[in-house]
N, C-alpha and C. Protein backbone atom coordinates (compact mmCIF):
# COMPACT_ATOMS: atom_id res chain seq x y z
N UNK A 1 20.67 -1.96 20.02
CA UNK A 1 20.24 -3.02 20.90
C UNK A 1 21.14 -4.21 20.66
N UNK A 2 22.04 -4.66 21.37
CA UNK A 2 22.62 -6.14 21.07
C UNK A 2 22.45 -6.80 22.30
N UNK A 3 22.18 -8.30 21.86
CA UNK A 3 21.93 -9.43 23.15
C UNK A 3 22.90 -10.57 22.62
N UNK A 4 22.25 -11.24 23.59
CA UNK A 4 23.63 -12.61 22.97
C UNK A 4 22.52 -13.32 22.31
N UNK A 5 23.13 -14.48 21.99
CA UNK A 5 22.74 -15.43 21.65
C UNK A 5 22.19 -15.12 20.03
N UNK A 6 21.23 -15.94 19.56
CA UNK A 6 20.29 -15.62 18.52
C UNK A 6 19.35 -14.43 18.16
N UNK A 7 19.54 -13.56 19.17
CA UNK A 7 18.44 -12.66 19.09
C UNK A 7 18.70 -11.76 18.00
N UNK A 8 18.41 -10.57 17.84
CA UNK A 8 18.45 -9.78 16.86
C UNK A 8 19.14 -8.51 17.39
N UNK A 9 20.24 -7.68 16.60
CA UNK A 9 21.13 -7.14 17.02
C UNK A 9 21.17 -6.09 16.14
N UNK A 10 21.59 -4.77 16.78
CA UNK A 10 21.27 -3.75 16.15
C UNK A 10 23.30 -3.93 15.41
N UNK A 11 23.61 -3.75 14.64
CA UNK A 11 25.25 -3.46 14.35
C UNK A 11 24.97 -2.82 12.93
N UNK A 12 26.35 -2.27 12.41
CA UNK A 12 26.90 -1.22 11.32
C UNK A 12 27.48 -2.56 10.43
N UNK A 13 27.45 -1.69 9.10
CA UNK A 13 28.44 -1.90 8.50
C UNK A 13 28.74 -0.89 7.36
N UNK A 14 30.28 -0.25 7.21
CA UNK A 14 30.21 0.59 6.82
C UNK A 14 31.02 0.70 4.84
N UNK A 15 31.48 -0.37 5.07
CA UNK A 15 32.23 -0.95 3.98
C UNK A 15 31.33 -0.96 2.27
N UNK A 16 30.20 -1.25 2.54
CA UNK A 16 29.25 -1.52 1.72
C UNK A 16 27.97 -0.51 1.20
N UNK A 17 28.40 0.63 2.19
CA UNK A 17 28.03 1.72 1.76
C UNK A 17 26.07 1.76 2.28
N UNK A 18 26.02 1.39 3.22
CA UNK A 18 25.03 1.03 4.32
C UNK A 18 25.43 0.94 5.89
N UNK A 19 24.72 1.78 6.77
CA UNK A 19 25.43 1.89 8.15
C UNK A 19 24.39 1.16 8.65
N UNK A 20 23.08 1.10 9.19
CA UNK A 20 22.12 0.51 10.49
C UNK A 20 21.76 -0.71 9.94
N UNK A 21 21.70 -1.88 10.58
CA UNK A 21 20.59 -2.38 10.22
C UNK A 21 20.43 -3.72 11.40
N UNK A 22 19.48 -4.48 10.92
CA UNK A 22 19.45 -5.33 12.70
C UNK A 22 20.30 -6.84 11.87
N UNK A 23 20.97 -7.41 12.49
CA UNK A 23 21.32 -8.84 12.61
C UNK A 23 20.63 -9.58 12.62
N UNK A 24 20.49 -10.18 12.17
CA UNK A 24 19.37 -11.71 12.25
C UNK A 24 19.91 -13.01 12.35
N UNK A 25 19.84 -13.79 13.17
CA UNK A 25 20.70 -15.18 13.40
C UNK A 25 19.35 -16.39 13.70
N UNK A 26 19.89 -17.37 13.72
CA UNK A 26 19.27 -18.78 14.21
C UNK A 26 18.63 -19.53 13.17
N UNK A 27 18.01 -20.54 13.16
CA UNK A 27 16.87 -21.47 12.64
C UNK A 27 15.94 -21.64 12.92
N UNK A 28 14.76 -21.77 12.74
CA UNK A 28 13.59 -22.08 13.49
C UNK A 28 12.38 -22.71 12.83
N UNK A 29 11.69 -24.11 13.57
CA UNK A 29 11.22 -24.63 12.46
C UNK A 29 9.52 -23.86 13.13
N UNK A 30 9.31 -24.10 11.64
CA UNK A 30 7.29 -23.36 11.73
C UNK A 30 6.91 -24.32 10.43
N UNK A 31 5.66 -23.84 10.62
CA UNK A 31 4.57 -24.33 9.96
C UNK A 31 3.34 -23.27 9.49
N UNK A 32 3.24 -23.27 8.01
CA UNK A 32 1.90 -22.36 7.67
C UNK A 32 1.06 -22.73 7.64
N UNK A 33 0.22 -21.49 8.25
CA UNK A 33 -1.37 -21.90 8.35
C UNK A 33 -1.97 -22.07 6.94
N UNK A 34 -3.48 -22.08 6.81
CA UNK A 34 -4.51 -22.57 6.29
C UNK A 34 -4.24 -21.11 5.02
N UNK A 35 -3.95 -19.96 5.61
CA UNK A 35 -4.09 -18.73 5.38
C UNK A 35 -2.73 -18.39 4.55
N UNK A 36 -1.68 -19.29 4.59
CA UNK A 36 -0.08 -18.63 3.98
C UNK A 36 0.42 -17.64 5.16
N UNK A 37 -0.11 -17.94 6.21
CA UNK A 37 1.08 -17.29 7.24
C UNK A 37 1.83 -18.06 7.48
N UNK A 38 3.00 -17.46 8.33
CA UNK A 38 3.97 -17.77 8.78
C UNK A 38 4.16 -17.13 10.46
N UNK A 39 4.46 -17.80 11.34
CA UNK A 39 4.28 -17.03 12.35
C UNK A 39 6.53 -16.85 12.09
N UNK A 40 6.49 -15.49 12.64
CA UNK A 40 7.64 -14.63 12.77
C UNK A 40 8.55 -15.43 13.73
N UNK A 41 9.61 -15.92 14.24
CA UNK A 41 10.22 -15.89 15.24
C UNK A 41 10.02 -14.27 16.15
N UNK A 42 9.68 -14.87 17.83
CA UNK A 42 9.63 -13.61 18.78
C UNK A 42 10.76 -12.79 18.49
N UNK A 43 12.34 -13.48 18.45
CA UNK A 43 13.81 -12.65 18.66
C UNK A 43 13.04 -11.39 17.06
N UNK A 44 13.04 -11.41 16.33
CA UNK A 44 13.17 -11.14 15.39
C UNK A 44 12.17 -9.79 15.04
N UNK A 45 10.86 -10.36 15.71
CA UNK A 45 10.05 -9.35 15.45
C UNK A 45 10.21 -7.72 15.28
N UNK A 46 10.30 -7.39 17.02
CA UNK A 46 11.00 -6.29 17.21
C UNK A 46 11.64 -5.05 16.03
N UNK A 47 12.62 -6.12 15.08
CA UNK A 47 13.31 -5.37 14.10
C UNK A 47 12.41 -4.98 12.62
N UNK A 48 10.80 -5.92 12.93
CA UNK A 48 9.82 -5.78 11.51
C UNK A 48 8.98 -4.90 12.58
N UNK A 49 8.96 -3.93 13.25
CA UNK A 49 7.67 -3.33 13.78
C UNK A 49 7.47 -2.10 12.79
N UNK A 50 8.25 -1.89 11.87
CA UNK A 50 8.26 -0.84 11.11
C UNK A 50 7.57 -1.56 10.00
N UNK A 51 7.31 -2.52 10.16
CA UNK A 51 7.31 -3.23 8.71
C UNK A 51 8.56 -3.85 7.97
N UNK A 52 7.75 -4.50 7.07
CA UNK A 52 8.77 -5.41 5.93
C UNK A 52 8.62 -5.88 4.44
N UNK A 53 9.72 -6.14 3.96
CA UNK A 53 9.27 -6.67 2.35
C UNK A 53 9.57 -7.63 2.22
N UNK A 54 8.91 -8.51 1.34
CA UNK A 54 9.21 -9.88 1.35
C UNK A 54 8.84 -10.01 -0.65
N UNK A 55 9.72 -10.88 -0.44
CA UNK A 55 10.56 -10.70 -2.28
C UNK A 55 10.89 -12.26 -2.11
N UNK A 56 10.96 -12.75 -3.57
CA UNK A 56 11.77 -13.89 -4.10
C UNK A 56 13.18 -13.69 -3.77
N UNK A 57 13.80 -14.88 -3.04
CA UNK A 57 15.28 -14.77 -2.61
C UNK A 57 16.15 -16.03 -3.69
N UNK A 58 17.51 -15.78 -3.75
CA UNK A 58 18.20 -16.62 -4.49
C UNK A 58 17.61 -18.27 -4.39
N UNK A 59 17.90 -19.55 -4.66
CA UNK A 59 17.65 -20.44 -4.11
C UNK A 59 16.46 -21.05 -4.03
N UNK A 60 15.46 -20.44 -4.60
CA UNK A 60 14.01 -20.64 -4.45
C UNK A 60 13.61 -20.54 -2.52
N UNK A 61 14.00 -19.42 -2.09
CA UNK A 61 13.45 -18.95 -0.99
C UNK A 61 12.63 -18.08 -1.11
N UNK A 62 12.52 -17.67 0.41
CA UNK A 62 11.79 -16.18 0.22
C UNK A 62 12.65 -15.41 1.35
N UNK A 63 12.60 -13.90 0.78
CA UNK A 63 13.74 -13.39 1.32
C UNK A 63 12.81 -11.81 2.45
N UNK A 64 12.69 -11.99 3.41
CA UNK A 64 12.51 -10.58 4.51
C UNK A 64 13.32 -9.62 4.49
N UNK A 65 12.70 -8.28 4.19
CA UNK A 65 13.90 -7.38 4.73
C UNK A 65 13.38 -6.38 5.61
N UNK A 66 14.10 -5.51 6.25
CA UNK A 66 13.28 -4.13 6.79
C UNK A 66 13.20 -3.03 6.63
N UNK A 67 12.85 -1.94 6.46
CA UNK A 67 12.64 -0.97 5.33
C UNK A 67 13.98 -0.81 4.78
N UNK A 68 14.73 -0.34 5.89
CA UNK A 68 16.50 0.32 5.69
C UNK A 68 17.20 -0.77 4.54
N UNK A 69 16.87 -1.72 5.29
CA UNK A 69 17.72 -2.94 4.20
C UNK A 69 16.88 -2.99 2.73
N UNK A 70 15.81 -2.97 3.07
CA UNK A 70 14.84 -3.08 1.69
C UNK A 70 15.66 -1.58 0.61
N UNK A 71 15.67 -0.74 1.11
CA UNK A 71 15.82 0.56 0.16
C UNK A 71 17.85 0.13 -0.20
N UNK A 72 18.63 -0.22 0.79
CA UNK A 72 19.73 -0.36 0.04
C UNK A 72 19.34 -1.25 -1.10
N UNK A 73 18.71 -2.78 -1.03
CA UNK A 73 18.56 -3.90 -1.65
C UNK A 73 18.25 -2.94 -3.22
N UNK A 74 17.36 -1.94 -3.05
CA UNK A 74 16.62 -1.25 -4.05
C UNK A 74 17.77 -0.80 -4.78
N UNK A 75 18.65 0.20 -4.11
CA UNK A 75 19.26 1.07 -4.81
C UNK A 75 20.29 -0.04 -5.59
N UNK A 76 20.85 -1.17 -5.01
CA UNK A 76 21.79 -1.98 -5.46
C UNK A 76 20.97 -2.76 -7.09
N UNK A 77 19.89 -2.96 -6.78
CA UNK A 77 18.98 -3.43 -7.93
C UNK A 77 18.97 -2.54 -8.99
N UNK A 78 18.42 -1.33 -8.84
CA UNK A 78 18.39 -0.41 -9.56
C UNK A 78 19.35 0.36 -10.36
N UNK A 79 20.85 -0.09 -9.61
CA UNK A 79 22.08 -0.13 -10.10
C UNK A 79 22.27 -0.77 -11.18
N UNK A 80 22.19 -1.65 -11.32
CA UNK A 80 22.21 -2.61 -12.53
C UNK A 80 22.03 -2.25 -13.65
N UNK A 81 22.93 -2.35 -14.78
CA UNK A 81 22.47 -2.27 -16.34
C UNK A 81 21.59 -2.44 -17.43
N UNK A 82 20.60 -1.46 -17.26
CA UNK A 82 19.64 -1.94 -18.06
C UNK A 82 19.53 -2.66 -19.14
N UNK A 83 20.53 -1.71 -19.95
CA UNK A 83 20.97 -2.82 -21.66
C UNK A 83 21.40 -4.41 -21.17
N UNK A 84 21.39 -4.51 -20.28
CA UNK A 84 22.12 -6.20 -19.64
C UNK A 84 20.73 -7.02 -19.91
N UNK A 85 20.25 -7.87 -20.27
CA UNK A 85 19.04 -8.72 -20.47
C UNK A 85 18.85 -9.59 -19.13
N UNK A 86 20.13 -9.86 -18.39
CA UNK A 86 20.20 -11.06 -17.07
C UNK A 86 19.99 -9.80 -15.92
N UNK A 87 20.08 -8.57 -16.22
CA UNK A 87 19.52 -7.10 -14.86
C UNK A 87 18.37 -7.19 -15.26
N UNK A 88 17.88 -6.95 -16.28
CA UNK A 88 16.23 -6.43 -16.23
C UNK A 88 15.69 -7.62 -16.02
N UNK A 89 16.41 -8.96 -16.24
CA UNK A 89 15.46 -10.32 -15.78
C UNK A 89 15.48 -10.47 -14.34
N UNK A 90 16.27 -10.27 -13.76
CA UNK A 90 16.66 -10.22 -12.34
C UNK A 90 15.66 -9.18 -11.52
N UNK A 91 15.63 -7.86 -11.83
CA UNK A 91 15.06 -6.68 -11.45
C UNK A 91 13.51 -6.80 -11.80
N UNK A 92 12.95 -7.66 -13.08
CA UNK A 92 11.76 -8.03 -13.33
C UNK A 92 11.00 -9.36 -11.91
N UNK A 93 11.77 -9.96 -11.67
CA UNK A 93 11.70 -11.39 -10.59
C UNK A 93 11.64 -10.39 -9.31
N UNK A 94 12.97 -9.86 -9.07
CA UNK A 94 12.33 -9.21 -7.42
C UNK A 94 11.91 -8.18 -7.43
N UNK A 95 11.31 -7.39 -8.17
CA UNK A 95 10.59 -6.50 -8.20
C UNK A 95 8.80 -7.10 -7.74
N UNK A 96 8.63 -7.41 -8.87
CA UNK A 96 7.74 -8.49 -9.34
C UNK A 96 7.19 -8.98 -8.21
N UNK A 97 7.73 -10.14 -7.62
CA UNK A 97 7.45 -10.95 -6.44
C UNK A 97 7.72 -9.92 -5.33
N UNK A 98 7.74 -9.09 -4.78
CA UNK A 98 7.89 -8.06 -3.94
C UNK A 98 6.50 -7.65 -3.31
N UNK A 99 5.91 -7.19 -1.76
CA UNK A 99 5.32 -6.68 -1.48
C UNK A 99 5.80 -5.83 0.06
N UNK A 100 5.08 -5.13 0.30
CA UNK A 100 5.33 -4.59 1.66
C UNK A 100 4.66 -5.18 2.70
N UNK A 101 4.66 -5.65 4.11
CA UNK A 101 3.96 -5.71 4.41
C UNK A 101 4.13 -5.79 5.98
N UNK A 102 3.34 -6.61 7.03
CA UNK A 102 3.48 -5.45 8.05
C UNK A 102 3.05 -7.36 9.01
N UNK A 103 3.35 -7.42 10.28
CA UNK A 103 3.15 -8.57 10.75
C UNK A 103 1.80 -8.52 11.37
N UNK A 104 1.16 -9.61 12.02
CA UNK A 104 -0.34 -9.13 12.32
C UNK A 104 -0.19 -9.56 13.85
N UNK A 105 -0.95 -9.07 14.75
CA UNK A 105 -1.06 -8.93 16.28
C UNK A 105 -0.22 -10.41 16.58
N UNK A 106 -0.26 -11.57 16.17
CA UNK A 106 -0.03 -12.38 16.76
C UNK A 106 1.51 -13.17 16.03
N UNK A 107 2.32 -11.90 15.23
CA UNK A 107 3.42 -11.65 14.97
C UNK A 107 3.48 -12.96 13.78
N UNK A 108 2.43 -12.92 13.08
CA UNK A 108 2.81 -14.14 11.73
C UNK A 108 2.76 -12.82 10.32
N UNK A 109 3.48 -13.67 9.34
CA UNK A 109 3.59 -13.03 8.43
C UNK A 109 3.38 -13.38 7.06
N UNK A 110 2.29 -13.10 6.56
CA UNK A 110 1.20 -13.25 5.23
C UNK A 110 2.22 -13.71 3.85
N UNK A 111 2.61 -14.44 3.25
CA UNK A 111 2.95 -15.09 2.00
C UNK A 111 1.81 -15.26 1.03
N UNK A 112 2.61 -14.37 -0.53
CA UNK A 112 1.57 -14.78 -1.64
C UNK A 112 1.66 -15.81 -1.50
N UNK A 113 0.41 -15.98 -2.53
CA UNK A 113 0.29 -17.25 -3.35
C UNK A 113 1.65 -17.67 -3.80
N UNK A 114 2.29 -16.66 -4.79
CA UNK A 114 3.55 -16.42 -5.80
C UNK A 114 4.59 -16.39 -5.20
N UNK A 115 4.87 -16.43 -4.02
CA UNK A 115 5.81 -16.34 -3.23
C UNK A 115 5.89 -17.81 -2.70
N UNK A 116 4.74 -18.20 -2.26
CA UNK A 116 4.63 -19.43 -1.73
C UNK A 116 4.78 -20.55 -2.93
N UNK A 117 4.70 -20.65 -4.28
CA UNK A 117 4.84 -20.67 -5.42
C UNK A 117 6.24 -21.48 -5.49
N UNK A 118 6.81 -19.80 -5.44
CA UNK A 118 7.95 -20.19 -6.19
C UNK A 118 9.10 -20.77 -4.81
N UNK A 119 8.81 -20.49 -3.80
CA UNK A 119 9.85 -21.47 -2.89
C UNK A 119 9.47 -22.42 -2.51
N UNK A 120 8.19 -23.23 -2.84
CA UNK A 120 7.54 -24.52 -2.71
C UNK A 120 7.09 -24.95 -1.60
N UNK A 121 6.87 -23.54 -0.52
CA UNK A 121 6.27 -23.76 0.42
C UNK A 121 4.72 -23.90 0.58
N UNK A 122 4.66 -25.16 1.45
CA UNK A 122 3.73 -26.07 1.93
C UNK A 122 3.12 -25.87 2.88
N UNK A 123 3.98 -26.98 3.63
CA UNK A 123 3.16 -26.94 5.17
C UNK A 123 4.46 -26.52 6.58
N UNK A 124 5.16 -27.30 6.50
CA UNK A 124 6.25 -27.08 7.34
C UNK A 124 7.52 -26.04 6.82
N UNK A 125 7.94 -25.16 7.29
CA UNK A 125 9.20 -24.47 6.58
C UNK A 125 9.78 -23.88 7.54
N UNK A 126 10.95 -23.59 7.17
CA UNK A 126 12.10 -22.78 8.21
C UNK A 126 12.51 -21.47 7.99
N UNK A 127 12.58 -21.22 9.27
CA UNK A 127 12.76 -19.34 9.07
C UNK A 127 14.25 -18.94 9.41
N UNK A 128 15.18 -18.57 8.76
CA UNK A 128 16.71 -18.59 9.05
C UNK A 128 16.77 -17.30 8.75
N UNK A 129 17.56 -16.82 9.80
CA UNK A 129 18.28 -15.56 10.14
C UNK A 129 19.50 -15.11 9.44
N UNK A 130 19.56 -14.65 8.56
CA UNK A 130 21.20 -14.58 7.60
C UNK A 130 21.70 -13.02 7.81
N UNK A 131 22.07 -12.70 8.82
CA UNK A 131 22.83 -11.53 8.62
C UNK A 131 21.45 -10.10 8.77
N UNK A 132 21.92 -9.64 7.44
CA UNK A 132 21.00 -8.64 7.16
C UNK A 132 19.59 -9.01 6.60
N UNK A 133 19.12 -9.70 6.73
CA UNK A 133 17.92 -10.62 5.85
C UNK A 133 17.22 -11.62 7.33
N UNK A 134 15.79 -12.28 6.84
CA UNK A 134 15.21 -13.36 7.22
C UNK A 134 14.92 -14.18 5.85
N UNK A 135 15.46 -15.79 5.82
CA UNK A 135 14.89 -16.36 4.80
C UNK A 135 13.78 -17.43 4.91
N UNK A 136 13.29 -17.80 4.10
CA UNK A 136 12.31 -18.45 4.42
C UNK A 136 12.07 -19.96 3.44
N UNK A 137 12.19 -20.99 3.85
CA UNK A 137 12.48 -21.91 3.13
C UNK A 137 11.54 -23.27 3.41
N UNK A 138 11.29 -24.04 2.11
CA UNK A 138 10.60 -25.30 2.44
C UNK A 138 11.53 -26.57 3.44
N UNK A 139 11.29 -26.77 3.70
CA UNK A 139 11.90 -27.75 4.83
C UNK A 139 13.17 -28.90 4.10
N UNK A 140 12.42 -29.12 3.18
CA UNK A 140 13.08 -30.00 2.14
C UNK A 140 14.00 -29.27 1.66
N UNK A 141 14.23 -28.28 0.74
CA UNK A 141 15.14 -27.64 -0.01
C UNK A 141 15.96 -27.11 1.59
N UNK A 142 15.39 -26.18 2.03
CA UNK A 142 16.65 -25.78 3.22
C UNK A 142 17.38 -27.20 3.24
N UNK A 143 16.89 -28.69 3.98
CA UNK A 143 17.81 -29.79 4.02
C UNK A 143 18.89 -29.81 3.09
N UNK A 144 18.72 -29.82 1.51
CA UNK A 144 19.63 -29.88 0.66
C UNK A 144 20.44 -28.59 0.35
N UNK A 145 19.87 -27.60 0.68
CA UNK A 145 20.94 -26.47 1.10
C UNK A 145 21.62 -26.30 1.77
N UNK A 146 20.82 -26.96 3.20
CA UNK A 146 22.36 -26.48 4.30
C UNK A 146 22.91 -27.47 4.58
N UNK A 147 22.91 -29.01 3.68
CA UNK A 147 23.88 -29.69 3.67
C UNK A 147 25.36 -29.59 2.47
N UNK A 148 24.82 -28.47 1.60
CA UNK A 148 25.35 -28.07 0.61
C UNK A 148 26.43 -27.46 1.33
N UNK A 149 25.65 -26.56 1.55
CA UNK A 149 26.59 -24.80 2.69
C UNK A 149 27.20 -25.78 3.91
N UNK A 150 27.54 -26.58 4.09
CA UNK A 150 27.66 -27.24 5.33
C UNK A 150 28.86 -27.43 4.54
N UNK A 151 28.94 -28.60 3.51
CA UNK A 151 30.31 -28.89 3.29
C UNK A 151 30.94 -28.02 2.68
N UNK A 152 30.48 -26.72 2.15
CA UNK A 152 30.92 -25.84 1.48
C UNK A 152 32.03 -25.16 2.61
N UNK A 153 31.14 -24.51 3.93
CA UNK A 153 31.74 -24.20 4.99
C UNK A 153 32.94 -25.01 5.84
N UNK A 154 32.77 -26.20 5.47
CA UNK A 154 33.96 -27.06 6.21
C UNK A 154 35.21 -26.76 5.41
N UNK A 155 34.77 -26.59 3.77
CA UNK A 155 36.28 -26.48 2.91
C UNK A 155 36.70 -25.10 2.71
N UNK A 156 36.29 -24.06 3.06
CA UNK A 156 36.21 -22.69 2.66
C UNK A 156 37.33 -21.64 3.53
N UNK A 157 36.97 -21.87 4.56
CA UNK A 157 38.27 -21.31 5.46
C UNK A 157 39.67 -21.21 4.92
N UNK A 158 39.63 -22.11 4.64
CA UNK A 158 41.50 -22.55 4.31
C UNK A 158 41.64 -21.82 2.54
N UNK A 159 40.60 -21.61 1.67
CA UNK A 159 40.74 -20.93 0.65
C UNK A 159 40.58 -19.39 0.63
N UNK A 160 40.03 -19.03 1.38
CA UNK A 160 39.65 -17.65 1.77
C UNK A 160 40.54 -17.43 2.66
N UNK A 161 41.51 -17.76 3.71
CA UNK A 161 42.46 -17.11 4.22
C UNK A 161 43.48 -17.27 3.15
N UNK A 162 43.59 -18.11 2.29
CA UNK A 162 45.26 -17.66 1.19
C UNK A 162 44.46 -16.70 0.29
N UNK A 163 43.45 -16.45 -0.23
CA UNK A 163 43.13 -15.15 -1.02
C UNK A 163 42.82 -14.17 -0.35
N UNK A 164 42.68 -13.93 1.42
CA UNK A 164 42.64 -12.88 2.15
C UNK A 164 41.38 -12.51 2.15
N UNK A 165 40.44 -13.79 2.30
CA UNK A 165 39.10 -13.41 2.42
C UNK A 165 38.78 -13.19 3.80
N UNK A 166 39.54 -13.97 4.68
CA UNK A 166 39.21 -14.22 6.38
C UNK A 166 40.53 -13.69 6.95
């Protein structure tokens, strides 16, 4: 399925040793209910009708995936060195904070307590589309993040084409 704009897009990638999965793009501001929902962006849904997992993400977010992406995320986790003390701490956190779960008729989507916890979501938060992922962020911290990634992105081009990143 591909559309323009923000919507959600079916594409490959084959480099990384994972072929299907949907695209996810845009920003969108929401607000949780009384309950720790989150209502879903519409573009997006579509690609959670199978369901989804929702895990602690880098950053003090919270990170969506959909099954396909969830089981690479797994195998890449599970990769990791056990004798390593910073893998099993890592693999203990998103394991841990991890559940499955499924959106409800009116396409919102249920946050622990622990989830809601640890990305310091409140009342208002933003739902951003990154690629292979949905993240989910307090309003505040996204601000100081994507003014971070903002100037990060203005200087980055020009270093990544002389090391042949772009």
């Amino acid at each position: 399925m591909a559309t323009k704009g923000s919507r959600t897009q079916t594409t490959g990638r084959s480099s990384t040793g994972w072929s299907w999965w949907k695209l996810f793009l845009g920003e969108y501001q929401h607000s949780l209910d009384e309950k720790g929902r989150v209502v879903v962006p519409k573009k997006f849904r579509e690609a959670l009708e199978d369901g989804c997992y929702v895990t602690k993400g880098q950053d003090r977010c919270v990170f969506v995936f959909t099954p396909d992406r969830w089981e690479a995320e797994m195998e890449r986790v599970a990769a990791l060195p056990r004798t390593d003390r910073r893998s099993r701490n890592y693999a203990r956190s998103f394991f841990a904070g991890a559940s499955d779960q499924g959106l409800d008729g009116q396409g919102r989507l249920a946050l622990s307590e622990s989830v809601r916890d640890y990305a310091s979501l409140d009342k208002d938060v933003v739902v951003v589309g990154v690629a292979d992922r949905i993240e989910i962020w307090s309003t505040d911290i996204w601000a100081s993040i994507q003014e971070e990634a903002d100037d990060f992105y203005a200087d980055i081009a020009e270093t990544l084409s002389t090391d042949g990143g772009i």
